[in-house]
Protein backbone atom coordinates (compact mmCIF):
# COMPACT_ATOMS: atom_id res chain seq x y z
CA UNK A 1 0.00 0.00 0.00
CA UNK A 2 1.42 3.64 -0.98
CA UNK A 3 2.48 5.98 1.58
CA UNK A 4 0.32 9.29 1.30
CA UNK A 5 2.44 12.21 0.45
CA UNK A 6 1.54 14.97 2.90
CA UNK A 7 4.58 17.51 1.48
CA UNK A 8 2.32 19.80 -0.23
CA UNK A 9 -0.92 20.20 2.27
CA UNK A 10 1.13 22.83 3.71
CA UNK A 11 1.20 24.80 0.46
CA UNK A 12 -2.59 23.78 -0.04
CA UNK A 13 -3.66 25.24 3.48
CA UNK A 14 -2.12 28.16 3.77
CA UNK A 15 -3.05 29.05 0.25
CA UNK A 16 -7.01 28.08 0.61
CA UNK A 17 -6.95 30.00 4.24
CA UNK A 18 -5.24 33.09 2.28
CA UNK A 19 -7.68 32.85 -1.00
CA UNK A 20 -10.60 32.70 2.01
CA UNK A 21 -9.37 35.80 3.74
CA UNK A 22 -9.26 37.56 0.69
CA UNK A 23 -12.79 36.96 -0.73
CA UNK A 24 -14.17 37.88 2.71
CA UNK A 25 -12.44 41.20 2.76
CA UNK A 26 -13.54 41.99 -1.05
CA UNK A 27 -17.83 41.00 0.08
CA UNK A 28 -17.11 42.82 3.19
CA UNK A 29 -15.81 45.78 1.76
CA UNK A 30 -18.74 45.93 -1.03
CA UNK A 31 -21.24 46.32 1.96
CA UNK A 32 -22.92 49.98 2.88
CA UNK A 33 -22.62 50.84 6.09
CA UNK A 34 -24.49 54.20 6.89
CA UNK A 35 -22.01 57.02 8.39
CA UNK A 36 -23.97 58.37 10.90
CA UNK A 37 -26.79 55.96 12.69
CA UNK A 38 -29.73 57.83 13.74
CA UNK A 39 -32.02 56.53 16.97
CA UNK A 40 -35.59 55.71 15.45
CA UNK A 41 -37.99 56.44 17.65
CA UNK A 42 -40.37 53.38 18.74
CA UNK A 43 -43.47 54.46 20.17
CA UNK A 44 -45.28 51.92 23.08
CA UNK A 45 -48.63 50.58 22.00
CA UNK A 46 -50.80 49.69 24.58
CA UNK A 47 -53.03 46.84 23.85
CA UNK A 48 -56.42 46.56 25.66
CA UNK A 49 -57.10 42.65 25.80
CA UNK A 50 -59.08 41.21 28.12
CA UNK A 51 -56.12 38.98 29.45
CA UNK A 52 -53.94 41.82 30.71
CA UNK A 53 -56.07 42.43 33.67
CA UNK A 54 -56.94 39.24 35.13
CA UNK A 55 -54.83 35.98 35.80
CA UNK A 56 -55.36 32.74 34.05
CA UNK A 57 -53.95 29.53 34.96
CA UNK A 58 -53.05 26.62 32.33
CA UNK A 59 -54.04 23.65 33.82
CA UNK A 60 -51.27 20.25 32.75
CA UNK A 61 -54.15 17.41 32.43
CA UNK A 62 -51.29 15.64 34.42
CA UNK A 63 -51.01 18.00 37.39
CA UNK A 64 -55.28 17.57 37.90
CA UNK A 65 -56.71 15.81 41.04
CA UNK A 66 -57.50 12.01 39.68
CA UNK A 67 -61.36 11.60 39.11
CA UNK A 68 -62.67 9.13 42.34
């Protein structure tokens, strides 16, 4: 059986790691970034549903008193 030659994964490594580096840099530098970021206001709704004044309880069929 032939002994696998391992001299060039070196080479191949450190070139696929460099080619990776530089095809990131060239999509990241195509992006827009805007200069200046500007706070957008968000204004609070508030919802009037019957649920937000009054508790309700989820009963697990499991955690219910056996029927007698």
């Amino acid at each position: 059986m032939p002994q696998l030659d391992t001299s060039t994964w070196f080479i191949t490594i450190l070139s696929m790691i460099l080619t990776l580096f530089i095809v990131f840099q060239l999509k990241i530098s195509k992006l827009n970034f805007p200069l200046k970021p500007e706070l957008k206001i968000t204004s609070k709704h508030q919802y009037t549903n019957p649920w937000n004044t009054k508790w309700t309880k989820i009963y697990s069929p499991l955690s219910l008193p056996l029927p007698s």
